[in-house]
N, C-alpha and C. Protein backbone atom coordinates (compact mmCIF):
# COMPACT_ATOMS: atom_id res chain seq x y z
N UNK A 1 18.31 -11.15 -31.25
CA UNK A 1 18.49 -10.69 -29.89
C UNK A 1 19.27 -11.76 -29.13
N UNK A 2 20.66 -11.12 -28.45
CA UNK A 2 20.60 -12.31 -27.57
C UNK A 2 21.15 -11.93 -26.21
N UNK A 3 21.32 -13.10 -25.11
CA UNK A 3 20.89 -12.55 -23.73
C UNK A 3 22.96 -12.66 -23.39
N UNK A 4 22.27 -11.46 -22.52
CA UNK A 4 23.87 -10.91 -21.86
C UNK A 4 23.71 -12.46 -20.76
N UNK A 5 25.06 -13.06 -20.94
CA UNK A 5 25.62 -14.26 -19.85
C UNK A 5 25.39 -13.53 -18.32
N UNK A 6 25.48 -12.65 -18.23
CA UNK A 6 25.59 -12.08 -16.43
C UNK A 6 23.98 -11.34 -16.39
N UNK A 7 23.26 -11.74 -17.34
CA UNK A 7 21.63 -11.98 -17.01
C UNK A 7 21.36 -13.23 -16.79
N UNK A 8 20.00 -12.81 -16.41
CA UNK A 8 19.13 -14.34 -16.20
C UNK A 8 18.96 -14.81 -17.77
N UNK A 9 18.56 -16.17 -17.90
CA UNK A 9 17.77 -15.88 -19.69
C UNK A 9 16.31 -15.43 -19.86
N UNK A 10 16.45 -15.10 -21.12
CA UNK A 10 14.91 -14.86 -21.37
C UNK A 10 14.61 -15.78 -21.65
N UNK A 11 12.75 -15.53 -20.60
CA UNK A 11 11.85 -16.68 -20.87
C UNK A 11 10.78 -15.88 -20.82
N UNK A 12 9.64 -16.93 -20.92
CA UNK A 12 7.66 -16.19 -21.12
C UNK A 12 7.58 -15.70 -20.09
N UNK A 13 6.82 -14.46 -20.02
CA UNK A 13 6.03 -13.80 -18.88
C UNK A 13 4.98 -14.06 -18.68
N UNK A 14 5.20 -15.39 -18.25
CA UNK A 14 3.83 -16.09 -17.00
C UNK A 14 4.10 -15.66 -16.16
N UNK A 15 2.98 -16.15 -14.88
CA UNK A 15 3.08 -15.95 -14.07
C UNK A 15 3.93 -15.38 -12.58
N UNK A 16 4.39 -16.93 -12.17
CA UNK A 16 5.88 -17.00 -12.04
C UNK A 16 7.48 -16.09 -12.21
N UNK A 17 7.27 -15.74 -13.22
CA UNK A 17 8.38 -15.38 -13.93
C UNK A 17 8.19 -13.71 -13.74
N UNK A 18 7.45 -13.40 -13.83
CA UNK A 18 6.47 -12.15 -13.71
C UNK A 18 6.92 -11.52 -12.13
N UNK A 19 6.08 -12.21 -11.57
CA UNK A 19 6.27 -11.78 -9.97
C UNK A 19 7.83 -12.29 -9.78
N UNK A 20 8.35 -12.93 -10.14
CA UNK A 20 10.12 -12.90 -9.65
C UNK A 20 10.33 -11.54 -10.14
N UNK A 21 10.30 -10.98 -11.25
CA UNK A 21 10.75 -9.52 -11.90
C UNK A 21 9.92 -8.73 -10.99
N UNK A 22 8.70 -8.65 -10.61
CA UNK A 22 8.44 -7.89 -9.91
C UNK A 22 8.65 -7.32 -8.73
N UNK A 23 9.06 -8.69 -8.05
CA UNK A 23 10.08 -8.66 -6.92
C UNK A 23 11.62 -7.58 -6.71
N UNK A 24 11.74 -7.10 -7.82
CA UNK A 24 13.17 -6.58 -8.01
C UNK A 24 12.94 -4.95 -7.87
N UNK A 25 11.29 -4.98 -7.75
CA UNK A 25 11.56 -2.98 -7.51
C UNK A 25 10.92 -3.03 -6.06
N UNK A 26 11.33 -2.22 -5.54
CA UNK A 26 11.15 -1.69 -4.33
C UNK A 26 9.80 -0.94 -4.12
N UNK A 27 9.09 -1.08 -3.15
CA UNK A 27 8.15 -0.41 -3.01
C UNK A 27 7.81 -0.22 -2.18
N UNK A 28 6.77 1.35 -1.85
CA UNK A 28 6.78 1.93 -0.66
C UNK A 28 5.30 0.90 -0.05
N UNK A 29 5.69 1.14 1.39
CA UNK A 29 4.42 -0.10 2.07
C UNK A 29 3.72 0.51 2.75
N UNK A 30 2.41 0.58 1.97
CA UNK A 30 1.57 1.54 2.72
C UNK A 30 -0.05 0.33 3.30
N UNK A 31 -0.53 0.76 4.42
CA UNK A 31 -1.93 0.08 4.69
C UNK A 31 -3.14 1.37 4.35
N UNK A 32 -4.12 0.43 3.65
CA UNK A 32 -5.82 1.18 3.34
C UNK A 32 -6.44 0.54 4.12
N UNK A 33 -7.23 1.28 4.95
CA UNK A 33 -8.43 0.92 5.66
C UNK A 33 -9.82 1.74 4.78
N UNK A 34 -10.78 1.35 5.26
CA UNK A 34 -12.21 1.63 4.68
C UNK A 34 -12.93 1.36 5.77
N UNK A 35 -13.98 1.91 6.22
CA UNK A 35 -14.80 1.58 6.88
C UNK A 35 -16.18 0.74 6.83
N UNK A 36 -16.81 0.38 7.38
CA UNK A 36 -17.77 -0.33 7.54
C UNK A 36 -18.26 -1.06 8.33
N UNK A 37 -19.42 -2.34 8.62
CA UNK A 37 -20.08 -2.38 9.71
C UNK A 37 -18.45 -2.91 10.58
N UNK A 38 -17.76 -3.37 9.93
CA UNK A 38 -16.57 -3.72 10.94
C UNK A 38 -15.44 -3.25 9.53
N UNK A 39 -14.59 -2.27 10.45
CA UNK A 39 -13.83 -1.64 9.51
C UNK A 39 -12.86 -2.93 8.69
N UNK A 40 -11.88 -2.42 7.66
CA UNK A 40 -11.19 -3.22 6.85
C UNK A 40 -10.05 -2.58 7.12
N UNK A 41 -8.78 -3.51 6.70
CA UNK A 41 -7.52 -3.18 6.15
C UNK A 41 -6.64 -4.04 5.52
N UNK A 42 -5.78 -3.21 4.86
CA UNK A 42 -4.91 -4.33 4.06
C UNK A 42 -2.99 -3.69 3.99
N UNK A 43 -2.32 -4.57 3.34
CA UNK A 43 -1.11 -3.92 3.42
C UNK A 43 -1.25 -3.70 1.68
N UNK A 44 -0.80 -2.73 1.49
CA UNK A 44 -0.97 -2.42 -0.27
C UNK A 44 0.86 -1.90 -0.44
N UNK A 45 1.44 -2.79 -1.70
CA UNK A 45 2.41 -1.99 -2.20
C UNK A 45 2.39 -0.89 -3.64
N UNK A 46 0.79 -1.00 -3.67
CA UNK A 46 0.54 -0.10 -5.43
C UNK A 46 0.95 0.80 -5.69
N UNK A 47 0.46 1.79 -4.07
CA UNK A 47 0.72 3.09 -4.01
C UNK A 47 1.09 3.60 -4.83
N UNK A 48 0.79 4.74 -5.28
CA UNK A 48 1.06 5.84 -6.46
C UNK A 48 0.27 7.01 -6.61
N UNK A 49 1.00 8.31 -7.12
CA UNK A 49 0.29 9.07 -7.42
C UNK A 49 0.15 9.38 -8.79
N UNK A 50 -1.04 9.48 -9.39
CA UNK A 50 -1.71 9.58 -10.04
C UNK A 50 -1.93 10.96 -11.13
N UNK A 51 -2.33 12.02 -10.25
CA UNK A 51 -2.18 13.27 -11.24
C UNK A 51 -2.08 14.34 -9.86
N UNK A 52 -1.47 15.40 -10.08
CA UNK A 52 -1.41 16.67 -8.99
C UNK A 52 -2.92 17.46 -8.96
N UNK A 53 -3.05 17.72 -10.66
CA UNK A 53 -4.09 18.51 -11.25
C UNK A 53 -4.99 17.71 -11.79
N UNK A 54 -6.39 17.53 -11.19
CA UNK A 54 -6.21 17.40 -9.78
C UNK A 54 -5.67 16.26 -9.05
N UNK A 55 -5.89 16.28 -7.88
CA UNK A 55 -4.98 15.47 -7.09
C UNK A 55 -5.74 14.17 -7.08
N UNK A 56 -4.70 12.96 -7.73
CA UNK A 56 -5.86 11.75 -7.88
C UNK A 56 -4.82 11.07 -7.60
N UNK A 57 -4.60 9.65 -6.55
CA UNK A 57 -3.61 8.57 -5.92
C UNK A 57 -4.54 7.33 -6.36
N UNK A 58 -3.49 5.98 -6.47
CA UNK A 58 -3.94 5.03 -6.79
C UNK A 58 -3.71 3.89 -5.80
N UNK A 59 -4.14 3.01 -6.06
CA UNK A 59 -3.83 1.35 -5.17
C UNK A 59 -4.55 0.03 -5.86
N UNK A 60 -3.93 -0.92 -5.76
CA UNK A 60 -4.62 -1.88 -6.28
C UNK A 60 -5.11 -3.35 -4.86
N UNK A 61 -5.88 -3.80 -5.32
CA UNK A 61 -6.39 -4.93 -4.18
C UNK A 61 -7.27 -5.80 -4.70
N UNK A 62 -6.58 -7.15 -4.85
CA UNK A 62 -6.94 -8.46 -5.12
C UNK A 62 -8.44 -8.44 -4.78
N UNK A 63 -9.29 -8.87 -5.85
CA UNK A 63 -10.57 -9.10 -6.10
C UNK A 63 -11.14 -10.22 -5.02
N UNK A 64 -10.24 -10.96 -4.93
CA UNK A 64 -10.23 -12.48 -3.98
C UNK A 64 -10.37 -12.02 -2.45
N UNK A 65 -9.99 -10.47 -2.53
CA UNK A 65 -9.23 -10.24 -0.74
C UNK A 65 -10.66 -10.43 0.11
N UNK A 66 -10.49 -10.24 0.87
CA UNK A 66 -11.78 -10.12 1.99
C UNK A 66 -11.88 -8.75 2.04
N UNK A 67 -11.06 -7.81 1.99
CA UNK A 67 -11.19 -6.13 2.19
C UNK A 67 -12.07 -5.88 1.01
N UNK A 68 -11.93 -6.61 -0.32
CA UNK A 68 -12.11 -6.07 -1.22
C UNK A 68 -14.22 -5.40 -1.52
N UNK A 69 -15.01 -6.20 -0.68
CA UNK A 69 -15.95 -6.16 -0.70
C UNK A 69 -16.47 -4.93 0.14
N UNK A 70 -15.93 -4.28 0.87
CA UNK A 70 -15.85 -3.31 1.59
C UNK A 70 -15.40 -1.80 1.06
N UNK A 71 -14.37 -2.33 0.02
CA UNK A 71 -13.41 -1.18 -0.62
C UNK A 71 -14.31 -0.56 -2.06
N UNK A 72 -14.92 -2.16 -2.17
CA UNK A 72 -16.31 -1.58 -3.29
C UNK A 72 -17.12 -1.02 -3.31
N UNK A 73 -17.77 -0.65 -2.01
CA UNK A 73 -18.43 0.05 -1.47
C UNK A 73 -18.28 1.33 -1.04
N UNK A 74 -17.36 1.56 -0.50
CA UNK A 74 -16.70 2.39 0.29
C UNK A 74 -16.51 3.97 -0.36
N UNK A 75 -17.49 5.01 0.32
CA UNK A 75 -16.65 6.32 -0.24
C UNK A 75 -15.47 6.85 -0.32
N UNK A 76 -15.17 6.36 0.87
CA UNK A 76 -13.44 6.95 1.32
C UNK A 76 -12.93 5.77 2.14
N UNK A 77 -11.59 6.34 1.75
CA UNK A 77 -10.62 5.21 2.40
C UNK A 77 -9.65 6.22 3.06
N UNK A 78 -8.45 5.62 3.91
CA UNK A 78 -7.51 6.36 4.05
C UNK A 78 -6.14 5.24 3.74
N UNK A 79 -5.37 5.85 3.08
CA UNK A 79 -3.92 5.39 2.86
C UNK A 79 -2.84 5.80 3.90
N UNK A 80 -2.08 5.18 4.52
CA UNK A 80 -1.09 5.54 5.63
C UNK A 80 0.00 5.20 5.06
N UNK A 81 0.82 5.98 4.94
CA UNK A 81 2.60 5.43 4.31
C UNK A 81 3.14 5.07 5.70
N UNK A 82 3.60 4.08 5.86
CA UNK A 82 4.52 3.28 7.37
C UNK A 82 5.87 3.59 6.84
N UNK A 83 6.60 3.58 8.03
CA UNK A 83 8.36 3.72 8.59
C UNK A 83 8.34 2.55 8.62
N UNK A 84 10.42 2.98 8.25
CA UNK A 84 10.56 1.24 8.67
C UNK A 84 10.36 0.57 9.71
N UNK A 85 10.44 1.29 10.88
CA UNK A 85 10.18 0.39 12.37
C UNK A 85 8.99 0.01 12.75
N UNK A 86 8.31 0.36 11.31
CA UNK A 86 6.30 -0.82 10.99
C UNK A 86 6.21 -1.52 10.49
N UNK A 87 7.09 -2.50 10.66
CA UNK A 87 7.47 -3.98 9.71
C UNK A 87 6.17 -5.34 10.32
N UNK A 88 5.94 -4.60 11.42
CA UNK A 88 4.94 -5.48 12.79
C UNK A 88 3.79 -5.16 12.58
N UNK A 89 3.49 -3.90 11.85
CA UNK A 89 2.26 -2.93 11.61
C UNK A 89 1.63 -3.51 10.17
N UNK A 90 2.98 -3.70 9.09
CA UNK A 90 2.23 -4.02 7.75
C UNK A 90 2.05 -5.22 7.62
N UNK A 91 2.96 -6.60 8.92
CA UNK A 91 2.49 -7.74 8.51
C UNK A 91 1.37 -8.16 9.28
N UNK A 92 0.76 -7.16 10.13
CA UNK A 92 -0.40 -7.76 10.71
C UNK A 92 -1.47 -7.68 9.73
N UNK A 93 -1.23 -5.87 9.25
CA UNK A 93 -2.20 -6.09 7.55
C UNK A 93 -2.36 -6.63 6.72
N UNK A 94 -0.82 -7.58 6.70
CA UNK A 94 -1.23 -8.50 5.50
C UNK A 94 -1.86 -9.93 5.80
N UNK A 95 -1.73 -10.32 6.89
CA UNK A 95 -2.47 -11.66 7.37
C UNK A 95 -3.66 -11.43 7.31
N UNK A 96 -3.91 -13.19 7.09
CA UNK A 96 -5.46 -13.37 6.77
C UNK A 96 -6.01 -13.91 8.10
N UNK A 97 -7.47 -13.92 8.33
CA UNK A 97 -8.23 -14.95 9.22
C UNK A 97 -7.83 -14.20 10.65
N UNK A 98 -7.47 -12.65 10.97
CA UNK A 98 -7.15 -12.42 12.22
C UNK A 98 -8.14 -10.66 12.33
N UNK A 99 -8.17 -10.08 13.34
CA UNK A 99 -8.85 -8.64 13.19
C UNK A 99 -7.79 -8.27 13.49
N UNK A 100 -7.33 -7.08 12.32
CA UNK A 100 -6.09 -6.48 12.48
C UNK A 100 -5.86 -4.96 12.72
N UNK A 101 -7.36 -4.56 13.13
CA UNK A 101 -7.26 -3.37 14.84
C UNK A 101 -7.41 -3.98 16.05
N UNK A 102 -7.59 -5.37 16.24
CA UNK A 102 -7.00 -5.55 17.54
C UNK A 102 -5.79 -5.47 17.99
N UNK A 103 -5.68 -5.44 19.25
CA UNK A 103 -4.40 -4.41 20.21
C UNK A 103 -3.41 -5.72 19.48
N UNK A 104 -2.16 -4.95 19.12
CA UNK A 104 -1.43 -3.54 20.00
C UNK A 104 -1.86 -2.53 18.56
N UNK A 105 -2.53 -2.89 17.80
CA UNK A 105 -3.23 -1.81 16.92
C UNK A 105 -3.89 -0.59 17.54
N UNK A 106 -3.66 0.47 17.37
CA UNK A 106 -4.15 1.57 17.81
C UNK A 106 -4.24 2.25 16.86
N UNK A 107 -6.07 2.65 16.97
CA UNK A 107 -6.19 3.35 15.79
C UNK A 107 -7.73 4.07 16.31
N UNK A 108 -8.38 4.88 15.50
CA UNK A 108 -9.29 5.65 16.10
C UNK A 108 -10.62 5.81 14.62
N UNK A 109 -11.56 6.22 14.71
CA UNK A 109 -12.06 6.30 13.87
C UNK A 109 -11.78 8.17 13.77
N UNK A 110 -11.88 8.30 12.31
CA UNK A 110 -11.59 9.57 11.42
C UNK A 110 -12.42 10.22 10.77
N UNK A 111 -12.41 11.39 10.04
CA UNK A 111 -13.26 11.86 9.15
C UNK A 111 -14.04 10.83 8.07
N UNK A 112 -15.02 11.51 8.04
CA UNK A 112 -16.16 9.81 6.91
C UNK A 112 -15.97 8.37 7.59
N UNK A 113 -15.81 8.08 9.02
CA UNK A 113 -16.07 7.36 9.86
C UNK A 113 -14.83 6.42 9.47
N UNK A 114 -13.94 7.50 8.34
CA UNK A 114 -12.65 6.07 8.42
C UNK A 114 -11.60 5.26 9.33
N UNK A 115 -11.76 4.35 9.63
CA UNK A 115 -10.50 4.08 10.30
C UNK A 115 -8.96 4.66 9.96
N UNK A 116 -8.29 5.34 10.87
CA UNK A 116 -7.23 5.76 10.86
C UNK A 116 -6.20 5.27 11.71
N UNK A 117 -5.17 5.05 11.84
CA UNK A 117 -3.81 4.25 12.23
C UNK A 117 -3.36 5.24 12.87
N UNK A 118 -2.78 5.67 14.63
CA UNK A 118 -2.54 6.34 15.43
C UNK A 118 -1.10 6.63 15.11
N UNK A 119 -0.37 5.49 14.61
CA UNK A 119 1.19 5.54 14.66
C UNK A 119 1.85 6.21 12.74
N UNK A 120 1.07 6.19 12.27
CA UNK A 120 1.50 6.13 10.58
C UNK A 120 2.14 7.31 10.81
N UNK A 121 3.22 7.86 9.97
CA UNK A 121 3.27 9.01 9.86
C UNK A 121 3.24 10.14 8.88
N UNK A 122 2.32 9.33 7.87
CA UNK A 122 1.58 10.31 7.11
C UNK A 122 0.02 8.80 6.59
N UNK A 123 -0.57 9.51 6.80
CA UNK A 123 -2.22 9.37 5.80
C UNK A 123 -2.40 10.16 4.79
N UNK A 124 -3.80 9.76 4.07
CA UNK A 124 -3.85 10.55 3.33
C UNK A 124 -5.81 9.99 3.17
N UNK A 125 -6.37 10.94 3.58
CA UNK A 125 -7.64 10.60 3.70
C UNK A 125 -8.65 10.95 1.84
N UNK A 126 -8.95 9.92 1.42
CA UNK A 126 -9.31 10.04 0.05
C UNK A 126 -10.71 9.78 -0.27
N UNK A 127 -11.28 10.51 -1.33
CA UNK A 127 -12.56 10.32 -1.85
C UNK A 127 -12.27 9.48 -3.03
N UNK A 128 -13.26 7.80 -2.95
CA UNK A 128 -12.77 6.97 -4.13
C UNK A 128 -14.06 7.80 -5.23
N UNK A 129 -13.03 7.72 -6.30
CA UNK A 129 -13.71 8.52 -7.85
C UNK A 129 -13.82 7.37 -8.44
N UNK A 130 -13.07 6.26 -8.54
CA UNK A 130 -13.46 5.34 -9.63
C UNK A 130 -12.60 3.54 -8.86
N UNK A 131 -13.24 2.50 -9.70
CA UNK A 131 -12.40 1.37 -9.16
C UNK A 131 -12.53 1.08 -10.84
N UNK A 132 -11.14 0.30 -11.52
CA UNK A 132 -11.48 -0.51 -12.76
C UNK A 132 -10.75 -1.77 -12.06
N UNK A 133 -11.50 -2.98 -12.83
CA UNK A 133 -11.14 -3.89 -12.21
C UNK A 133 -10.51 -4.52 -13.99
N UNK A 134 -9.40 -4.66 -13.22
CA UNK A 134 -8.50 -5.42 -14.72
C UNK A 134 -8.01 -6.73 -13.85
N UNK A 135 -8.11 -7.71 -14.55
CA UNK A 135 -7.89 -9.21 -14.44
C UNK A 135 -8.56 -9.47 -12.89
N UNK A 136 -7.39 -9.71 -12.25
CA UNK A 136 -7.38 -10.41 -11.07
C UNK A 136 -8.13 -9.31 -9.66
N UNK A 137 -7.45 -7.76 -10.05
CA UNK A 137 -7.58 -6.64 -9.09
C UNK A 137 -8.76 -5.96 -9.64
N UNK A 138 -8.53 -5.03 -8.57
CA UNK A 138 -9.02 -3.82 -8.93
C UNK A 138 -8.17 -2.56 -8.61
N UNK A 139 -7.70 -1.26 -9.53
CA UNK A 139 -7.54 -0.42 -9.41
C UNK A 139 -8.40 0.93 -9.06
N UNK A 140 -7.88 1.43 -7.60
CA UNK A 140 -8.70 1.92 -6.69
C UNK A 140 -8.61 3.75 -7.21
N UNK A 141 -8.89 4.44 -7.82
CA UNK A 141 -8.51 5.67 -7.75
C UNK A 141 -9.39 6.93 -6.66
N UNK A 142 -8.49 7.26 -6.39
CA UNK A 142 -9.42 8.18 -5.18
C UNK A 142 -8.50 10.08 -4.71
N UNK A 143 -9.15 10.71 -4.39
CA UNK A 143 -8.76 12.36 -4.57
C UNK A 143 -8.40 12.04 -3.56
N UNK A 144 -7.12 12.56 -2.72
CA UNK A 144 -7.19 13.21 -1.30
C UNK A 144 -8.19 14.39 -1.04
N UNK A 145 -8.55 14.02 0.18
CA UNK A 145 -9.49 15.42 0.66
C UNK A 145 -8.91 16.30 1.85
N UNK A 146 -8.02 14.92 2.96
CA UNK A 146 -7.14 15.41 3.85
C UNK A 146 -6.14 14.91 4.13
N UNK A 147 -4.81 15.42 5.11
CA UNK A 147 -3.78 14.48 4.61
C UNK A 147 -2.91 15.38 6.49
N UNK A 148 -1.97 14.33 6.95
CA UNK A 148 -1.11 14.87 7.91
C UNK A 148 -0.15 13.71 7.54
N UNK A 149 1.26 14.69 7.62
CA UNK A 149 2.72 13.98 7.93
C UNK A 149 3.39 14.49 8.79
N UNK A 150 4.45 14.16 8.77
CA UNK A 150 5.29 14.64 9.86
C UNK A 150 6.63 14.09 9.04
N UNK A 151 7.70 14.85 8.94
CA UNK A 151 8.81 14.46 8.22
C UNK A 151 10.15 13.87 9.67
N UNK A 152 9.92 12.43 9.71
CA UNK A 152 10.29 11.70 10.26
C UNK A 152 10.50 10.72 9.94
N UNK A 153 12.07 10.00 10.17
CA UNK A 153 12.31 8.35 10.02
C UNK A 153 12.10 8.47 8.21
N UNK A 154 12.03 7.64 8.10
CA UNK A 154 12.35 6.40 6.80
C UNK A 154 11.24 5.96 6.27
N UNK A 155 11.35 5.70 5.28
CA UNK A 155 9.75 4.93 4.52
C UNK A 155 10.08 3.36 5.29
N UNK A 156 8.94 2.73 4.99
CA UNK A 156 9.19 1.01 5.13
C UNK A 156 8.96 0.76 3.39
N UNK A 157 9.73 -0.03 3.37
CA UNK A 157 9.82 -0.64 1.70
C UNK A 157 9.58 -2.16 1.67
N UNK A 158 8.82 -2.44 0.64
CA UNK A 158 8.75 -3.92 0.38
C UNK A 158 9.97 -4.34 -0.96
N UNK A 159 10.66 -5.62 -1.00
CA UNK A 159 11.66 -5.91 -1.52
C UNK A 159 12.20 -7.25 -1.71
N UNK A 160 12.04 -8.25 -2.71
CA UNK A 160 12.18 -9.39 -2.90
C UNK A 160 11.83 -10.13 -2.03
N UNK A 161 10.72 -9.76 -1.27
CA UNK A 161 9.41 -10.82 -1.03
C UNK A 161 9.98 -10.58 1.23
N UNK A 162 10.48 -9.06 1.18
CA UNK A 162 11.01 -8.77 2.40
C UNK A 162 10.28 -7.36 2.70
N UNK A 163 10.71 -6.82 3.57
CA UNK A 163 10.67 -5.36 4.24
C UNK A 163 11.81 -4.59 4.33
N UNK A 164 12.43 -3.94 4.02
CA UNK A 164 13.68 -3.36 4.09
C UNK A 164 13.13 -1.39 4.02
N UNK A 165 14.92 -0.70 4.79
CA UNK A 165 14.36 0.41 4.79
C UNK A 165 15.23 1.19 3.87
N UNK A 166 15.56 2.22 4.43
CA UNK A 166 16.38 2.96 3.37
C UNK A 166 17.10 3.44 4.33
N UNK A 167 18.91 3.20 3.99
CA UNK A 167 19.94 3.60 4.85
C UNK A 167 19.90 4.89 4.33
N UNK A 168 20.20 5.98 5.96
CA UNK A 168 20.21 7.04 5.97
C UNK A 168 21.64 7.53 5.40
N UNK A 169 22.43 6.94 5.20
CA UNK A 169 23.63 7.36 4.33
C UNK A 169 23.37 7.24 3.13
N UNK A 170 22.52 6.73 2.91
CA UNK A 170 21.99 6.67 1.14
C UNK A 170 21.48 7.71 0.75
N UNK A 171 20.75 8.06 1.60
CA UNK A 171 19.48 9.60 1.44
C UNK A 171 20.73 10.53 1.20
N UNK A 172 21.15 10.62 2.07
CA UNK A 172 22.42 11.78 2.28
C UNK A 172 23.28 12.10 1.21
N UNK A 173 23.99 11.05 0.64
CA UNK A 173 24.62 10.65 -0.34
C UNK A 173 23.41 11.68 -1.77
N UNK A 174 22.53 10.96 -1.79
CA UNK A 174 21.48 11.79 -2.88
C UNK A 174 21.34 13.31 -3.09
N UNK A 175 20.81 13.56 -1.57
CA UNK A 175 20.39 14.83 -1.27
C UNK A 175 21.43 15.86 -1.26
């Protein structure tokens, strides 16, 4: 085997090396909240769906997190997919050591007492069926039970360690 010059070279998939490649796909940036005696949230890029039949979505969340003890517990969660102009929205989720429904967070409590996000423009309110915890995470699987969007704006995307959106001449170009 040998490596194309206008690649990187090949090396071990440690760590390091790992999350640089991982860095290179794009992903949609969604926040999970869970409820409890003081609700949780986090910024998650796992997102995925899972199976139609039936309807089962996934997420993953660091064993280490502070949400995570909450999310273990937790019957339901809700997943919110953010626009790009929630770049302010997913990095408050991702900081540590702060309460991140305090203002200018606006959010309300929801069905199964979940916290829900006023501005998202789609949720997706889920019953967790299972967590496996492989290495470091845990993989969250959970049914939707309810769900509102609104077909508006742009996803927000995470992207070599950024936020970026998707130019609307790109969509266009596709579609």
């Amino acid at each position: 085997m040998t490596a194309d010059p206008q690649q990187g070279p090949i090396v071990d998939a440690d760590t390091t090396s790992l999350r640089s490649v991982l860095r290179q796909q794009a992903s949609t940036v969604t926040v999970v909240t869970a409820p409890g005696a003081t609700p949780v949230g986090f910024t998650a890029t796992s997102f995925t769906s899972v199976s139609l039949e039936p309807p089962v979505v996934s997420f993953c969340l660091g064993l280490a997190s502070s949400a995570w003890p909450t999310v273990a517990r937790a019957r339901h969660v809700a997943v919110h997919l953010l626009a790009q102009h929630q770049r302010d929205l997913a990095r408050t989720f991702a900081a540590t050591g702060i309460d991140r429904f305090a203002h200018p967070t606006r959010w309300r409590i929801g069905p199964e007492a979940v916290p829900i996000l006023d501005d998202a423009p789609a949720w997706l309110l889920c019953r967790v069926v299972d967590r496996v915890v492989v290495g470091d995470h845990a993989i969250v699987l959970a049914e939707p039970e309810l769900l509102r969007h609104a077909d508006v704006g742009s996803p927000l995307l995470y992207h070599r360690g950024g936020y970026a959106g998707v130019d609307p001449a790109d969509r266009a170009a596709v579609a």
